[in-house]
Protein backbone atom coordinates (compact mmCIF):
# COMPACT_ATOMS: atom_id res chain seq x y z
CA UNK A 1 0.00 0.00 0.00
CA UNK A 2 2.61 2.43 0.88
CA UNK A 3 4.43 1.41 -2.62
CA UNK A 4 0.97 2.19 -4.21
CA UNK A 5 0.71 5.99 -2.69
CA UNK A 6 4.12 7.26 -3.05
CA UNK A 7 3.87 5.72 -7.18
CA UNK A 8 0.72 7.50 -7.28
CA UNK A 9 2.39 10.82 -5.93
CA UNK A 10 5.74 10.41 -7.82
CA UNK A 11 4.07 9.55 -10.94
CA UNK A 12 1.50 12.17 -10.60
CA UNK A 13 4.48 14.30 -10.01
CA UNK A 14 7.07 13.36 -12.77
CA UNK A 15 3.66 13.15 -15.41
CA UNK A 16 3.14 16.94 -14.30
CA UNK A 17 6.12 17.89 -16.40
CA UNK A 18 8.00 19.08 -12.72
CA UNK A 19 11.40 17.72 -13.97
CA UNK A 20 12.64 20.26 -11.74
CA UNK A 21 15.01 19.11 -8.63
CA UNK A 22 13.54 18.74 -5.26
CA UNK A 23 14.81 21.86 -3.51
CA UNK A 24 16.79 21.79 -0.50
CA UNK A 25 16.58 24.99 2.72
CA UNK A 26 19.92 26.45 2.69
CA UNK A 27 22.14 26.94 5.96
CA UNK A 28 20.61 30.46 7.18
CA UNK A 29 23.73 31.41 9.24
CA UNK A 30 24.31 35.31 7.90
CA UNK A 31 26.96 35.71 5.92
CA UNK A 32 27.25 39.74 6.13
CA UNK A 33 27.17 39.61 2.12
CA UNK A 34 23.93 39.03 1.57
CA UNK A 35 23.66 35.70 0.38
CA UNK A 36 21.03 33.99 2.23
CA UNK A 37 17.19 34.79 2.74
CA UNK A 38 17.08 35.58 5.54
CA UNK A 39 19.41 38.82 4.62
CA UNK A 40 17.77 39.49 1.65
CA UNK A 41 14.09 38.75 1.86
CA UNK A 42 13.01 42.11 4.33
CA UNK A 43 15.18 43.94 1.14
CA UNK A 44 12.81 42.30 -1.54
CA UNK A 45 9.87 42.32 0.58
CA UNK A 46 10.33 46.03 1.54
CA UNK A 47 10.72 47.00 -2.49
CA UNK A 48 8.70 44.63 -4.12
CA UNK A 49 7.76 47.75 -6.31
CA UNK A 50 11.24 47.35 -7.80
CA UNK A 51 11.26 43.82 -8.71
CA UNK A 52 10.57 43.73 -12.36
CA UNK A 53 10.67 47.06 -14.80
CA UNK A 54 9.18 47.31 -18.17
CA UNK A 55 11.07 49.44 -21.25
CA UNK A 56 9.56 50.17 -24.78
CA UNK A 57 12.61 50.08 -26.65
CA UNK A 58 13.30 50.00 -30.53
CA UNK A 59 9.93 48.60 -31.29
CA UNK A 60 9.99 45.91 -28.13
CA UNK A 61 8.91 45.83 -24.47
CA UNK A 62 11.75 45.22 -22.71
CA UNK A 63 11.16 43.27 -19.39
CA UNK A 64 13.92 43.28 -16.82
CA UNK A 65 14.51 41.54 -13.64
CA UNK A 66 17.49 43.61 -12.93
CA UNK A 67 16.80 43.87 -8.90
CA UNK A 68 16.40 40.45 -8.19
CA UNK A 69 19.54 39.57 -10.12
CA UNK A 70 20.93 42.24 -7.78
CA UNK A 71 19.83 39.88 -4.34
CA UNK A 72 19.58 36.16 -6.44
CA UNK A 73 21.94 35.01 -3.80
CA UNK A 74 19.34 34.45 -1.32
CA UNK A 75 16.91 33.32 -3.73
CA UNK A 76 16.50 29.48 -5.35
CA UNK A 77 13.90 29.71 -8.07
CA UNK A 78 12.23 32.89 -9.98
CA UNK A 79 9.50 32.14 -12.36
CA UNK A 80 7.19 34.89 -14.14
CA UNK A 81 4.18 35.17 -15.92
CA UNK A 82 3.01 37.22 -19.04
CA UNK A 83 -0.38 38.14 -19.17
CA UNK A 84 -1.66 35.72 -16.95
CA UNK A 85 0.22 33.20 -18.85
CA UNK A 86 1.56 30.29 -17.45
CA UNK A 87 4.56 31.03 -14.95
CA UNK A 88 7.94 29.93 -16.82
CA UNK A 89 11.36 29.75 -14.94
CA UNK A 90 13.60 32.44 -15.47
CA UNK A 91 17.27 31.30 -14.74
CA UNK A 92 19.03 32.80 -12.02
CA UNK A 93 23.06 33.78 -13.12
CA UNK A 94 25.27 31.88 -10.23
CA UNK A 95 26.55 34.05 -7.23
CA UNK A 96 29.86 34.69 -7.13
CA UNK A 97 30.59 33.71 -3.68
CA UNK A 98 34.82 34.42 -4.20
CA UNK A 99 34.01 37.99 -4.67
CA UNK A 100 33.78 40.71 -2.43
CA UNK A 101 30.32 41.80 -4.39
CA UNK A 102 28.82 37.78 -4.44
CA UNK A 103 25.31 39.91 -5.73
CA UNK A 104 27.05 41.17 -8.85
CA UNK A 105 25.74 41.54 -12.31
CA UNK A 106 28.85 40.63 -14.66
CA UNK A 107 29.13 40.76 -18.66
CA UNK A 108 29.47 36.10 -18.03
CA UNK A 109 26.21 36.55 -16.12
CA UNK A 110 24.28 37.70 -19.51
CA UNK A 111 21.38 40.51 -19.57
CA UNK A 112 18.72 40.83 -17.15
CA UNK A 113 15.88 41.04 -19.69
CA UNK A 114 13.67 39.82 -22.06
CA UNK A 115 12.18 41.28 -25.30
CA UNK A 116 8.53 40.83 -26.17
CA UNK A 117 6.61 42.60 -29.13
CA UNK A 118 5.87 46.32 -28.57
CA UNK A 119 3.05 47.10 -26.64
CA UNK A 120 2.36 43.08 -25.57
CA UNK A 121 3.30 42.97 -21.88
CA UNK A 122 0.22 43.87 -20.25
CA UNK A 123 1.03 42.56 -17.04
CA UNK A 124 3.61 40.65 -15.05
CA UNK A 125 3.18 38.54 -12.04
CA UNK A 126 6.38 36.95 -10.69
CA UNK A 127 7.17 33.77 -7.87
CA UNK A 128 9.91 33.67 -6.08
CA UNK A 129 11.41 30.87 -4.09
CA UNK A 130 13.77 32.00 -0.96
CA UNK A 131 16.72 29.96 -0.34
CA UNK A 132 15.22 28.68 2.99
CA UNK A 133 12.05 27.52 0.83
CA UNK A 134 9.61 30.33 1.59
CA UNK A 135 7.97 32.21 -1.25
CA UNK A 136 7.07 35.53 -2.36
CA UNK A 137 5.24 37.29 -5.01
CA UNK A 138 4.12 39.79 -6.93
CA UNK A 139 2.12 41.79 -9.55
CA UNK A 140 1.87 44.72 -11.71
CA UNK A 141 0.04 46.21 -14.20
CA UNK A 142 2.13 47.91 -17.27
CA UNK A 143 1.61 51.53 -15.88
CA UNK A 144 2.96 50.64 -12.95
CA UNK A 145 6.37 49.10 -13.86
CA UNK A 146 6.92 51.47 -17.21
CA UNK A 147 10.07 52.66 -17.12
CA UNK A 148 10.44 56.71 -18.52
C-alpha cells in the first residue's frame, strides 16, 4: 500500500512535467554579504515595487529583472508570468561567492531582460522561491512598472 501511494504521488508528479530538482533549505547562518534569505528577503519584501521594470525600446517591451539579479543570492527559483500566462522559470546567473560583491551583475552573467513585441506585456506577475524555501510574489500592471 505504501508502494501504491508514493507511485501515485511520484508519478502524478514526474507526469506533471515538474522535472525540476527537489529543492533543498539552505544553511541560514548570515553571511554579512547578503547571500542567504534571511538577509535578503526584508530587502525584496520592503521594495517589491522594484522587482521587475518594463522598457519600450526600438519597437519591443523590454522586461527586466534587474533587482532580483541584484539579491539572487538568497533566492532558489524565480518564475514569471506574461499576461496571466503560465509562470515559466527564469534562470538565475550563479553568485559569485569568491568575490567581495557575491550579488554582482557581470558581462558572463548575460542581460537581465527579455524582449517581447511592442506594446504586448500587459502585465507581469512573478514567484519567487527564498533559499530557505519560503515564497514571495508579486504583480503589476504595465503603468505601474513602465520605465520613462
Amino acid at each position: 500500500m505504501k508502494w501504491i501511494i508514493r507511485c501515485v504521488f511520484m508519478c502524478s508528479f514526474a507526469a506533471s512535467g515538474a522535472a525540476q530538482e527537489a529543492m533543498v533549505a539552505e544553511d541560514q547562518t548570515p553571511s554579512g554579504a547578503f547571500t542567504t534569505a534571511g538577509e535578503v528577503k526584508p530587502i525584496l519584501q520592503a521594495t517589491q515595487a522594484n522587482w521587475v521594470a518594463l522598457r519600450d525600446f526600438n519597437g519591443q517591451d523590454l522586461l527586466y529583472v534587474t533587482h532580483l539579479w541584484s539579491w539572487r543570492c538568497g533566492l532558489k527559483q524565480l518564475k514569471v508570468s506574461i499576461n496571466g500566462g503560465a509562470f515559466e522559470d527564469w534562470s538565475l546567473p550563479p553568485c559569485h561567492l569568491n568575490s567581495a560583491t557575491p550579488n554582482a551583475i557581470t558581462e558572463a552573467d548575460g542581460l537581465p531582460y527579455r524582449a517581447f513585441a511592442a506594446g504586448s506585456v500587459v502585465s507581469v506577475a512573478v514567484e519567487v522561491t527564498y533559499d530557505d524555501l519560503s515564497k514571495g510574489s508579486g504583480q503589476w500592471v504595465r503603468g505601474e512598472i513602465m520605465m520613462p
